[in-house]
N, C-alpha and C. Protein backbone atom coordinates (compact mmCIF):
# COMPACT_ATOMS: atom_id res chain seq x y z
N UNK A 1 110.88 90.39 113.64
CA UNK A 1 111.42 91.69 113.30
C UNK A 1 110.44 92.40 112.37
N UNK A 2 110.84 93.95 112.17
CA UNK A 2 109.28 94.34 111.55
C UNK A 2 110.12 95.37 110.79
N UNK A 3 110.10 96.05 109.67
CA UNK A 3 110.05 96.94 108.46
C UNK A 3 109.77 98.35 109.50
N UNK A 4 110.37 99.18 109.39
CA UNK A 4 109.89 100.58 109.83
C UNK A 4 110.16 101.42 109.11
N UNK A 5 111.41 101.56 108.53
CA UNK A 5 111.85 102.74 107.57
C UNK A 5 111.91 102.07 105.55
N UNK A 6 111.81 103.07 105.42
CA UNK A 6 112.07 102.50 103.76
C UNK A 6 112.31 103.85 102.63
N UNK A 7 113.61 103.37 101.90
CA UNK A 7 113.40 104.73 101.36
C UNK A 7 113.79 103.82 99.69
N UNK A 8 112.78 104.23 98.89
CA UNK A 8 112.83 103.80 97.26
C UNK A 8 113.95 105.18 96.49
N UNK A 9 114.80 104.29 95.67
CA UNK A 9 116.00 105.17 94.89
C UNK A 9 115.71 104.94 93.43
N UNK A 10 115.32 105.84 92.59
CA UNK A 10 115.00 105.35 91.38
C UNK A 10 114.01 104.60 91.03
N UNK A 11 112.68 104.50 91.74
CA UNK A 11 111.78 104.17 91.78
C UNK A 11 111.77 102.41 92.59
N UNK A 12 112.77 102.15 93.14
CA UNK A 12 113.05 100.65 93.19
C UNK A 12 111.70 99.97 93.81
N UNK A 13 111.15 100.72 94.65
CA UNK A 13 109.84 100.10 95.44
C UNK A 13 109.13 99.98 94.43
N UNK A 14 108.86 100.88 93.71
CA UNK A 14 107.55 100.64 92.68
C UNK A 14 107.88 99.98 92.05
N UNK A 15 108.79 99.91 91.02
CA UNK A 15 109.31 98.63 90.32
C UNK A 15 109.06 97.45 91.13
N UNK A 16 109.10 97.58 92.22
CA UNK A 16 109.04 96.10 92.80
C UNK A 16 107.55 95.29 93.18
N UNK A 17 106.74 96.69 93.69
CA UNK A 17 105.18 96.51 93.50
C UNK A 17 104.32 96.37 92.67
N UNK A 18 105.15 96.39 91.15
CA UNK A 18 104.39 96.62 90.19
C UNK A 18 105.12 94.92 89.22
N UNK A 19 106.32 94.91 89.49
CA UNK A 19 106.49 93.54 88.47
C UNK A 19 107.15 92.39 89.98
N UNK A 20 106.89 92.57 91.05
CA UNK A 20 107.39 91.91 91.53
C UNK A 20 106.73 91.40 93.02
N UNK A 21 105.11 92.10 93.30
CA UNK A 21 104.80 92.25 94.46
C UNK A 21 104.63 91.10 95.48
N UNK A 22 104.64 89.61 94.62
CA UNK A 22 104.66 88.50 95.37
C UNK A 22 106.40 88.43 96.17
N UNK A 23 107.06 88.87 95.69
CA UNK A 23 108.83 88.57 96.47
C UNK A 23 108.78 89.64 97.58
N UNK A 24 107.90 90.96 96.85
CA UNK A 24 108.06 91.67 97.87
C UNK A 24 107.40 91.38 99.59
N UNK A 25 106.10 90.70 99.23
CA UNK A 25 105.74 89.81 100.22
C UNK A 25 106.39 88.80 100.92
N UNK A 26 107.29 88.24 100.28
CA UNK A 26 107.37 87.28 100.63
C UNK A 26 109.02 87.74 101.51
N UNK A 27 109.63 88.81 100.95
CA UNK A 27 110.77 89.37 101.90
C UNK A 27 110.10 89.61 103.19
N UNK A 28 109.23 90.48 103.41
CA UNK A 28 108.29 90.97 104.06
C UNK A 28 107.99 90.14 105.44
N UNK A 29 107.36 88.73 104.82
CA UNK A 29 107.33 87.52 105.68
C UNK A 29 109.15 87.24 106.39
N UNK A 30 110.16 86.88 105.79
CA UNK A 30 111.30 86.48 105.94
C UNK A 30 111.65 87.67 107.16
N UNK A 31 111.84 88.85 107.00
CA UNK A 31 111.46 89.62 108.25
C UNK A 31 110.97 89.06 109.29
N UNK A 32 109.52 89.51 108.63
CA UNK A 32 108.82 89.01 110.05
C UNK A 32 108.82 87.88 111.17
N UNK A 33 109.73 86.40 110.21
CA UNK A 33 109.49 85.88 111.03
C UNK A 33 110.83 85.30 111.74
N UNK A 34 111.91 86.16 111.76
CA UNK A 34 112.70 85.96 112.61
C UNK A 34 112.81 86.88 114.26
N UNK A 35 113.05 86.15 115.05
CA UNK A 35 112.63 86.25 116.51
C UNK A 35 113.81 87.23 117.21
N UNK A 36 114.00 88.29 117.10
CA UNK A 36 115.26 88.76 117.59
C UNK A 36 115.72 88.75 118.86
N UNK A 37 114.31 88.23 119.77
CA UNK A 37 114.93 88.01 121.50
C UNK A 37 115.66 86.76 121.41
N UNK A 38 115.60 85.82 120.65
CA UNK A 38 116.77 84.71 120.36
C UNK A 38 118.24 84.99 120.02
N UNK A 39 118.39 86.00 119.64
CA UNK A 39 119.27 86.15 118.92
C UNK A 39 120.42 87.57 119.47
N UNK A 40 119.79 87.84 121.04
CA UNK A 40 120.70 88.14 121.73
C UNK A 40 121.87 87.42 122.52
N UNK A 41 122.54 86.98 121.58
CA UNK A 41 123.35 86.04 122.21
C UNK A 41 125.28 86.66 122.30
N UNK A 42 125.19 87.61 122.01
CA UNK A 42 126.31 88.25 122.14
C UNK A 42 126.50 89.18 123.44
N UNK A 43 127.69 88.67 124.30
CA UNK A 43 127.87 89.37 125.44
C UNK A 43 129.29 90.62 125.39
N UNK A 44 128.64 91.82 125.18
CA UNK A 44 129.55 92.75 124.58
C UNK A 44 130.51 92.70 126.40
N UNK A 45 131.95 93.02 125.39
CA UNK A 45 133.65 93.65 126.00
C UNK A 45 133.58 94.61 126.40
N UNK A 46 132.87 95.44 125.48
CA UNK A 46 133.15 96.89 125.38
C UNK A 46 132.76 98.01 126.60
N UNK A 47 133.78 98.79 126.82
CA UNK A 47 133.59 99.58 127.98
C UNK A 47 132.14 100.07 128.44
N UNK A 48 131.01 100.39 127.20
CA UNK A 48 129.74 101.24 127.89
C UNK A 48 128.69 100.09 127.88
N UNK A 49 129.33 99.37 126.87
CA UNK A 49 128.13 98.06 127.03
C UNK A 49 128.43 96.60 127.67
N UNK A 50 129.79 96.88 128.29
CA UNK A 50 130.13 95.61 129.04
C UNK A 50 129.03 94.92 129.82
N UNK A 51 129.37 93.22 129.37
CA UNK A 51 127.57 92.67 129.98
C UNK A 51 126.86 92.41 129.26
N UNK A 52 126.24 93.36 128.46
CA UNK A 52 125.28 93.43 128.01
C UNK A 52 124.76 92.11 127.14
N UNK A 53 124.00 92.04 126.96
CA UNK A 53 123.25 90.73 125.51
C UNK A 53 122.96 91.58 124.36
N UNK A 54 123.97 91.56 123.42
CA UNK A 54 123.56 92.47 122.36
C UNK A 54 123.05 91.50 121.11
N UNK A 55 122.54 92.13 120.38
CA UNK A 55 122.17 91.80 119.08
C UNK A 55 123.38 90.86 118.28
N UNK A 56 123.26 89.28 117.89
CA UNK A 56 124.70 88.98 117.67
C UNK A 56 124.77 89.21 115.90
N UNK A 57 125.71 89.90 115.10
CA UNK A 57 125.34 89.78 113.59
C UNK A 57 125.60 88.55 112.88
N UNK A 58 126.27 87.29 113.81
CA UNK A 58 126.44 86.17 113.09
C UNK A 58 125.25 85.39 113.30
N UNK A 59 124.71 85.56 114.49
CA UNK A 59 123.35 84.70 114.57
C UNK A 59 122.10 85.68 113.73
N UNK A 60 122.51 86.97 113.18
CA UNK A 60 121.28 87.30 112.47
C UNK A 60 121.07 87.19 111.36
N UNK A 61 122.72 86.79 110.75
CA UNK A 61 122.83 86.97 109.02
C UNK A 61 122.37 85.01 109.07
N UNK A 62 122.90 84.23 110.38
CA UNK A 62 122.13 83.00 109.64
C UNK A 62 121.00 83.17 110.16
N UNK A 63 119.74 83.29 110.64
CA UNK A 63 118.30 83.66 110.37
C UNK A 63 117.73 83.95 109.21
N UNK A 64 118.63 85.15 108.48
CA UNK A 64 118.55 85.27 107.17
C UNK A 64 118.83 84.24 106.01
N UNK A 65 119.75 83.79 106.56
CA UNK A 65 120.29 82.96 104.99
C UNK A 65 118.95 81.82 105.44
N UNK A 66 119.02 81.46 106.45
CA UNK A 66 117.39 80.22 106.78
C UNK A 66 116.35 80.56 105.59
N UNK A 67 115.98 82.08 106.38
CA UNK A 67 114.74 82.67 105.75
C UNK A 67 114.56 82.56 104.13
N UNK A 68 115.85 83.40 103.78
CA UNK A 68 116.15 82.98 102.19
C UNK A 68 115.90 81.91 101.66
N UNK A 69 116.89 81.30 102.15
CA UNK A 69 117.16 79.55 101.22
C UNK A 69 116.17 78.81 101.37
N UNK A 70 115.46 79.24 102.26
CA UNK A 70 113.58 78.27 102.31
C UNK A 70 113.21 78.27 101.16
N UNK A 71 113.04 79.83 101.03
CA UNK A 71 112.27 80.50 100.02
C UNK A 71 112.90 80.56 98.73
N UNK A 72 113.64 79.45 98.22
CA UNK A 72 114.72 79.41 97.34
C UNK A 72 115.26 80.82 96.66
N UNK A 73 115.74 81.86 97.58
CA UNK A 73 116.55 82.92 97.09
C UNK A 73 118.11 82.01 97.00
N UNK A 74 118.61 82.37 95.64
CA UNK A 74 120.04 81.70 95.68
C UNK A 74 120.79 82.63 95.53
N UNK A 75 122.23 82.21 95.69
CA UNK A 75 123.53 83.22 95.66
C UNK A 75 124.20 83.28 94.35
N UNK A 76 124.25 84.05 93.88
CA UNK A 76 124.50 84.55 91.97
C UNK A 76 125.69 84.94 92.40
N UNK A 77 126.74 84.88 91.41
CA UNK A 77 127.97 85.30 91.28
C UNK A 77 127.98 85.49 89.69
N UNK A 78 128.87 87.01 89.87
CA UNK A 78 129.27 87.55 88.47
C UNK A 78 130.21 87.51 88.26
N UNK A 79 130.95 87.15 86.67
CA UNK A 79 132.15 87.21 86.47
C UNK A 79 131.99 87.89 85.92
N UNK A 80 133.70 88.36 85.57
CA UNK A 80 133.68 89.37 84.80
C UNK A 80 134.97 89.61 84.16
N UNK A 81 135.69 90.88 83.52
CA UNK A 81 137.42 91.12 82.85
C UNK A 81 137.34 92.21 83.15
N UNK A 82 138.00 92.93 83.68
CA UNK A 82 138.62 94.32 83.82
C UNK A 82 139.26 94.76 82.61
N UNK A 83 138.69 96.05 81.95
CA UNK A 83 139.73 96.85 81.15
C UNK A 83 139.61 98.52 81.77
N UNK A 84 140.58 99.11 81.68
CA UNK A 84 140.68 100.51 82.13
C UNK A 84 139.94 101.38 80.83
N UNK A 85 139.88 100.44 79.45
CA UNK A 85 139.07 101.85 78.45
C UNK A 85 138.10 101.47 78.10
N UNK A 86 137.35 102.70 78.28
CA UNK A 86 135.87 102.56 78.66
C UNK A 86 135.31 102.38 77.10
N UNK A 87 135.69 102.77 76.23
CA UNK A 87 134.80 102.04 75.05
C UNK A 87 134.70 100.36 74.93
N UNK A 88 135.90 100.20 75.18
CA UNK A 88 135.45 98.43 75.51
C UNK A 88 134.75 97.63 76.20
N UNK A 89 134.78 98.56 77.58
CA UNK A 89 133.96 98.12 78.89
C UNK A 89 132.57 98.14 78.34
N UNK A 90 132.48 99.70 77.83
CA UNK A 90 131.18 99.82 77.46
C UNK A 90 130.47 98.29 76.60
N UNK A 91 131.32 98.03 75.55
CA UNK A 91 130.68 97.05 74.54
C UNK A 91 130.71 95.61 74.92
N UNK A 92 131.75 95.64 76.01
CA UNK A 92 131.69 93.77 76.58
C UNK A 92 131.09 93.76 78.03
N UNK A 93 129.90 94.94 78.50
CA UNK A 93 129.76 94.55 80.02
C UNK A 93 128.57 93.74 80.14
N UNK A 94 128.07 93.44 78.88
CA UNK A 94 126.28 92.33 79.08
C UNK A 94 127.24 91.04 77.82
N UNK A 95 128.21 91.09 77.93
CA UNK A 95 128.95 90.02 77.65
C UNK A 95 129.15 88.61 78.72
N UNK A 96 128.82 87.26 78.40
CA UNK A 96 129.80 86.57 79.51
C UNK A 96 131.13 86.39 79.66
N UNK A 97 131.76 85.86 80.69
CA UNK A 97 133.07 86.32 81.13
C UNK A 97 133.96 85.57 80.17
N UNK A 98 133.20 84.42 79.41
CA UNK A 98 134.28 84.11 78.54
C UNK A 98 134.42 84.76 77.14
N UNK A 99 133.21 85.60 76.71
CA UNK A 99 133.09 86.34 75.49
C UNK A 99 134.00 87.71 75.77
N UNK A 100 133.64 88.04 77.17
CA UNK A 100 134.45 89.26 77.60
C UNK A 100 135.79 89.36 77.17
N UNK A 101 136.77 87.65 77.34
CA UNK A 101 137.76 87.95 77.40
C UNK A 101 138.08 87.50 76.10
N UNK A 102 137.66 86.80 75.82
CA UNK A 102 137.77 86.73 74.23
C UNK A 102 137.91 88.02 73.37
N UNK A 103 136.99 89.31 74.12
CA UNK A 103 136.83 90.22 72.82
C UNK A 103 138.12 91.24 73.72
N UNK A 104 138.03 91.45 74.19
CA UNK A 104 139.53 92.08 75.33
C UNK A 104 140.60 91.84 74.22
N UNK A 105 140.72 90.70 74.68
CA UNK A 105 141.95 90.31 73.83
C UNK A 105 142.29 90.70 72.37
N UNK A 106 140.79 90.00 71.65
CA UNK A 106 141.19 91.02 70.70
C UNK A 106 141.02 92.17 70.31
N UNK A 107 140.92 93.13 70.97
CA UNK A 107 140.77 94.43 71.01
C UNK A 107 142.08 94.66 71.58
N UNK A 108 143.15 94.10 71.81
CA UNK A 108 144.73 94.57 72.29
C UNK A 108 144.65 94.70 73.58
N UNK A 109 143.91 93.53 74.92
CA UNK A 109 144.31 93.84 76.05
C UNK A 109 145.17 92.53 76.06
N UNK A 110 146.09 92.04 76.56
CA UNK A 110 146.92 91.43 76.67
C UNK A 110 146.70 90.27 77.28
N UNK A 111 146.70 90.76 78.45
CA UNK A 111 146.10 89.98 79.81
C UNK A 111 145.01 90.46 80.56
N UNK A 112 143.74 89.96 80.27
CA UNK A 112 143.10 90.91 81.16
C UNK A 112 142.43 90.15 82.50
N UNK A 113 142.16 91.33 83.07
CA UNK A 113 142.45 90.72 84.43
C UNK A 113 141.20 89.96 85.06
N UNK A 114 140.89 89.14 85.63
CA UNK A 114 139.16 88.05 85.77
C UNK A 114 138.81 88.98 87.28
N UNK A 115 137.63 88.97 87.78
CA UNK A 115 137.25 89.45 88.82
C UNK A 115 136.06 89.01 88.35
N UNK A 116 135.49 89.14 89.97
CA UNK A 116 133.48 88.57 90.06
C UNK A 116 133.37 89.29 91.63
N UNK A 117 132.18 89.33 91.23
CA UNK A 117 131.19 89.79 92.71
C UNK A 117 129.89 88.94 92.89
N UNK A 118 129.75 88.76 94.28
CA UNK A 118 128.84 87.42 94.79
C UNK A 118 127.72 88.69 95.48
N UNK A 119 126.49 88.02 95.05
CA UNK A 119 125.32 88.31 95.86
C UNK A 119 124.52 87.35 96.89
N UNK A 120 124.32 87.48 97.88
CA UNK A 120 123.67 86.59 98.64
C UNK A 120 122.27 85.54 97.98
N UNK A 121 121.83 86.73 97.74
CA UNK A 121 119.90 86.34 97.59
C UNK A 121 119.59 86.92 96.15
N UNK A 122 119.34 86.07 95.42
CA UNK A 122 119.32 86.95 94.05
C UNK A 122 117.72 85.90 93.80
N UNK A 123 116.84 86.33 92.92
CA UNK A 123 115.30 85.70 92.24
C UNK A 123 114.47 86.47 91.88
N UNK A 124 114.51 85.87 90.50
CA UNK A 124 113.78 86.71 88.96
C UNK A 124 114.40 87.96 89.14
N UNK A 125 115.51 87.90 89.02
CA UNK A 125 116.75 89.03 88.71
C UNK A 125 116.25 90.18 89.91
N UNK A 126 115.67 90.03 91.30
CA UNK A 126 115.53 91.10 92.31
C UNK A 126 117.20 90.37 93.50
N UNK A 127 117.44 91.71 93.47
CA UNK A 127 119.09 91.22 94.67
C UNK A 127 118.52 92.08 95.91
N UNK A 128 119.10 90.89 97.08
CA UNK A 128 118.82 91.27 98.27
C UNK A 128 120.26 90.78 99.14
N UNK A 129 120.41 92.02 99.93
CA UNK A 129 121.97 92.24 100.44
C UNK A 129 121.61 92.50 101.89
N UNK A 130 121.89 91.76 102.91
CA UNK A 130 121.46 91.85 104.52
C UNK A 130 122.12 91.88 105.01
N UNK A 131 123.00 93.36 105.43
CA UNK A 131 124.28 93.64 105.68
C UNK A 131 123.87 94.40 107.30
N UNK A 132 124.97 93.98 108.38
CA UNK A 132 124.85 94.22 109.86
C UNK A 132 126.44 93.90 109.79
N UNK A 133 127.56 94.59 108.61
CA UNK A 133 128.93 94.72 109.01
C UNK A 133 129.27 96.55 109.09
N UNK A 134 130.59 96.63 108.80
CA UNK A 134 130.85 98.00 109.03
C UNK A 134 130.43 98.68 107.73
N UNK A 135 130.24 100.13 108.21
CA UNK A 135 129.98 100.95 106.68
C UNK A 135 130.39 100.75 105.63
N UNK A 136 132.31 100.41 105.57
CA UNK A 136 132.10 100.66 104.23
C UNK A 136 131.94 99.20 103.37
N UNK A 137 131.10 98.27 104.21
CA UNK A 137 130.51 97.13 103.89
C UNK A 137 129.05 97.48 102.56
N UNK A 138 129.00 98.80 103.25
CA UNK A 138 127.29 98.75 102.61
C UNK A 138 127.82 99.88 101.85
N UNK A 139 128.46 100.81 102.13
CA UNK A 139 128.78 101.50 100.58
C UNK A 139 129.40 100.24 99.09
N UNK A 140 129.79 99.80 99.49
CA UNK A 140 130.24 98.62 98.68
C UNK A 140 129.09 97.80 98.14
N UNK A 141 128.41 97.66 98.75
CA UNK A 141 126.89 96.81 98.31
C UNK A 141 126.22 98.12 97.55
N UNK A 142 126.01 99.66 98.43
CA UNK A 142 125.46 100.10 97.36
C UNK A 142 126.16 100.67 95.85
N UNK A 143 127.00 101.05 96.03
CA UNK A 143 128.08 102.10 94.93
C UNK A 143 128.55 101.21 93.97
N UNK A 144 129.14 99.76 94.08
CA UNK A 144 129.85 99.21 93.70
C UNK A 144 129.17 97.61 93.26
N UNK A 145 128.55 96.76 94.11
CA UNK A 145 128.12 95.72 93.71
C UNK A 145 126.45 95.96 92.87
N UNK A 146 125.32 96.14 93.99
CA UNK A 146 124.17 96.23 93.16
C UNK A 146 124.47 97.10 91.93
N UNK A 147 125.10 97.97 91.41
CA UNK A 147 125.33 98.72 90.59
C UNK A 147 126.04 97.79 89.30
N UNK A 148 126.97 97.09 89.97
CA UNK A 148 127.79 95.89 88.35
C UNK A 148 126.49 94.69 88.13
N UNK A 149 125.59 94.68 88.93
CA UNK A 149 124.91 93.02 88.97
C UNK A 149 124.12 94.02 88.04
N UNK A 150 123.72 95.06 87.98
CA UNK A 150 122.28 95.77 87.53
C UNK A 150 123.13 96.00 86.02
N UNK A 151 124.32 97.04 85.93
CA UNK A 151 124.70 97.38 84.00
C UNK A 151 124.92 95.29 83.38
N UNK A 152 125.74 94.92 84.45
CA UNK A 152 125.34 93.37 83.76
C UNK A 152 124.70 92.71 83.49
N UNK A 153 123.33 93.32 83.42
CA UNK A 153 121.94 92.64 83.34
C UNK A 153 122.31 91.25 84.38
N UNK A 154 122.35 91.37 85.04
CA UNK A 154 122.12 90.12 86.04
C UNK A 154 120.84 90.43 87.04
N UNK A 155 120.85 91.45 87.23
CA UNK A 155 119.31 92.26 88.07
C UNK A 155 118.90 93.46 87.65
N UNK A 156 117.51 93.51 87.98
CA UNK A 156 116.68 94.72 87.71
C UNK A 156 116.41 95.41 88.63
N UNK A 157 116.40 95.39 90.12
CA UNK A 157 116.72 95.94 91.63
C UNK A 157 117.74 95.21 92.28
N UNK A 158 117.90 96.57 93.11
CA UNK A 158 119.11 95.96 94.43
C UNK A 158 118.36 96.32 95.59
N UNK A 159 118.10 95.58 96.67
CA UNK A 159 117.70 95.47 98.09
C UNK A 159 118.42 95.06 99.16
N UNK A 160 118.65 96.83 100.13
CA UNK A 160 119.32 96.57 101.26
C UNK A 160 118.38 96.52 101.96
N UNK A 161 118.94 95.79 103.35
CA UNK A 161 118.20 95.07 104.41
C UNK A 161 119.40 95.55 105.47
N UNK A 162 118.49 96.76 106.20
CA UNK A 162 120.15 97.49 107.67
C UNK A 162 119.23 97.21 108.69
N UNK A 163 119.83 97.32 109.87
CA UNK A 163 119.46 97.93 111.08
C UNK A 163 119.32 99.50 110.89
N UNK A 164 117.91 99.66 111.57
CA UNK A 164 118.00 101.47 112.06
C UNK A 164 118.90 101.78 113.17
N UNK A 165 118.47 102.91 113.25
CA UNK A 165 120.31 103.86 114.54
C UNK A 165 119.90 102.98 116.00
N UNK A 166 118.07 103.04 116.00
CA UNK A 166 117.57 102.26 117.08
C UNK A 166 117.94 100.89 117.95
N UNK A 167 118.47 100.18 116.31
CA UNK A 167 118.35 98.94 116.42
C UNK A 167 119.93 98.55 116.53
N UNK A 168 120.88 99.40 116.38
CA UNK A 168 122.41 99.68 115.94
C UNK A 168 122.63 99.58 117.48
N UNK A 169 122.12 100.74 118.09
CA UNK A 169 122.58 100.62 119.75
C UNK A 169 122.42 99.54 120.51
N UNK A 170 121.92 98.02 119.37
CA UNK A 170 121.63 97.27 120.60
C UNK A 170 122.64 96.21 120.21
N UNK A 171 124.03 96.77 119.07
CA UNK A 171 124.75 95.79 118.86
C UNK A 171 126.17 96.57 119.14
N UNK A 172 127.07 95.60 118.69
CA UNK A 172 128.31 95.97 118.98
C UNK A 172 128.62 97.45 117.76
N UNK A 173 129.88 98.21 118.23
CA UNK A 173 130.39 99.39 118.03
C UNK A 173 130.47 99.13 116.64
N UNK A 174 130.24 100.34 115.70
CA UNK A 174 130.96 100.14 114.28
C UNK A 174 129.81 99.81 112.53
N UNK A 175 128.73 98.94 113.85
CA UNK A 175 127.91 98.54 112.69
C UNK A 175 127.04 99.56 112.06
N UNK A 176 126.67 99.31 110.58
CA UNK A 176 126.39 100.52 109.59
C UNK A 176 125.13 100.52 109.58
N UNK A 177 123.93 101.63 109.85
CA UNK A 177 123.02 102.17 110.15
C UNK A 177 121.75 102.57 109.08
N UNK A 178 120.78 101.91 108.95
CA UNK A 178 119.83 102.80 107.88
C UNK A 178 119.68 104.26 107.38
N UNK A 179 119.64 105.01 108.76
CA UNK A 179 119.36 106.78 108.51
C UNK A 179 120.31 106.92 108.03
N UNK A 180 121.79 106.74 108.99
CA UNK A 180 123.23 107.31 107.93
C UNK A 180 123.61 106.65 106.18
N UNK A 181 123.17 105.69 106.46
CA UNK A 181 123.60 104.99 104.68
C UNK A 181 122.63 105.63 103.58
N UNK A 182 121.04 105.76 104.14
CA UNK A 182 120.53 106.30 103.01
C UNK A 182 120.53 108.03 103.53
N UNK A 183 121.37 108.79 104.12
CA UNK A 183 121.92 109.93 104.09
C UNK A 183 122.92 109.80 102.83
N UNK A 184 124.06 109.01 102.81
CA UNK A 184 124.68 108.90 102.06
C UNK A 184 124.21 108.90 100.46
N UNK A 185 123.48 108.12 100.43
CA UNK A 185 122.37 108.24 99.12
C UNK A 185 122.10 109.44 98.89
N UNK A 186 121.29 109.92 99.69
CA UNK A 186 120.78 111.01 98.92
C UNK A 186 121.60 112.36 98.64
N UNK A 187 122.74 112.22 99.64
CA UNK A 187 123.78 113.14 99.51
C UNK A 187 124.92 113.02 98.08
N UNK A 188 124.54 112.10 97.53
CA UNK A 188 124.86 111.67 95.61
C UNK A 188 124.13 112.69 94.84
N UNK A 189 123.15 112.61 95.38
CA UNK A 189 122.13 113.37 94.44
C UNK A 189 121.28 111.85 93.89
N UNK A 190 120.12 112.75 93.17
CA UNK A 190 119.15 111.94 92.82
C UNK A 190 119.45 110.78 91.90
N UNK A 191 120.19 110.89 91.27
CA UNK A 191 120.63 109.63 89.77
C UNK A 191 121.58 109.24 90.27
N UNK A 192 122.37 108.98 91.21
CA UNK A 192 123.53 108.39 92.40
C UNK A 192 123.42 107.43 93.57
N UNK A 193 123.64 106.17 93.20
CA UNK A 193 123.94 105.19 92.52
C UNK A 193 123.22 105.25 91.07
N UNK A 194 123.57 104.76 89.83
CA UNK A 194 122.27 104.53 88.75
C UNK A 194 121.81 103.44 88.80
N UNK A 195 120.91 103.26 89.55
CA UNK A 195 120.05 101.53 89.63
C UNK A 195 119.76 101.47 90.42
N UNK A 196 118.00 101.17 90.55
CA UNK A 196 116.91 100.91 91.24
C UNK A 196 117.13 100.32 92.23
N UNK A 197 117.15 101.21 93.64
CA UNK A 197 117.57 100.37 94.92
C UNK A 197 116.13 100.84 95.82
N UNK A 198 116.15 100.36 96.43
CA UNK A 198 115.26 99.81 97.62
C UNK A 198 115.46 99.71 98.94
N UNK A 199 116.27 100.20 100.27
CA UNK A 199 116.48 100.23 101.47
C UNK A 199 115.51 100.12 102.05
N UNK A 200 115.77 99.08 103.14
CA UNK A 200 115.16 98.90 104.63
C UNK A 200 115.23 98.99 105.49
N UNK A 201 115.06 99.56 106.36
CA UNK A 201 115.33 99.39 107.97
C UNK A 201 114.60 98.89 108.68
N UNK A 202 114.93 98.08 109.50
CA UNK A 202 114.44 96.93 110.01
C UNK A 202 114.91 96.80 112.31
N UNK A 203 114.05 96.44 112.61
CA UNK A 203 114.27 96.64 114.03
C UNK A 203 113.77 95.82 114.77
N UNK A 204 113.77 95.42 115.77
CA UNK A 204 113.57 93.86 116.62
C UNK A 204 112.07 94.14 116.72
């Protein structure tokens, strides 16, 4: 598979060429060297593509996790406490989850509530997210996860890894697209998400 599109958010590429350019290589490779005529192994239902050998996303996300876990990218999970007021959030979010709730508490939250978010591929604090589910799969990776791993100091970039629109038509209905997701981006405006992201699009 090969890199075609790329769009840097907040400088995330350069940040990544500049303190990070060996991972960036080495994603680069992990791409490249998965075989995507293997990995038509899905025979679409569906009325326009009935028949067909489409692109399967369970045989592509494990290619990926292969590629990764060679290359010892590991899976980071964040914990964390929910409070609704933001001066607290503010002061316990580079807290760990047990200091978090420790200071919650005494600050008058009662019960507060535990939650975490899992990243696939996380090394020397760069996150990489290789998403081929539905959209609001990858608004969620961008708006919501790379965004808590990054104010939690748990990472310093977030890296999506999509199919282009090209590469979309050769899978089943539904799945979320490079051009449209980083449309979405830029339709935030420029400081929307806040944290250094990095998109790919990627195609057989």
């Amino acid at each position: 598979m090969k890199i075609v599109q790329k769009y840097s958010h907040l400088n995330g590429e350069e940040y990544l060429i500049v303190h990070h350019n060996n991972l960036y290589k080495e994603i680069k490779e992990i791409i490249a060297n998965i075989d995507a005529k293997k990995l038509r192994t899905k025979i679409s239902k569906e009325k326009r593509k009935k028949g067909n050998a489409l692109l399967s996303p369970i045989d592509l996300n494990k290619a990926f996790n292969n590629g990764f876990y060679k290359r010892k990218w590991e899976e980071t999970r964040y914990n964390y406490y929910i409070t609704l007021n933001r001066e607290l959030m503010e002061k316990s979010v580079l807290m760990s989850a047990k200091d978090q709730k420790d200071f919650l508490i005494q600050n008058g939250e009662e019960e507060p509530i535990y939650s975490y978010n899992q990243t696939d591929f996380v090394k020397n604090k760069i996150a990489v997210e290789v998403q081929f589910g539905k959209y609001a799969f990858v608004a969620f990776d961008l708006f919501v996860k790379h965004m808590l791993f990054y104010s939690g100091g748990v990472i310093n970039l977030g890296i999506e890894i999509l199919p282009t629109k090209l590469m979309q038509s050769q899978m089943s209905s539904g799945v979320a697209y490079y051009e449209g997701e980083v449309y979405n981006v830029m339709r935030q405006g420029r400081n929307s998400p806040p944290v250094p992201l990095l998109i790919l699009g990627i195609e057989p």
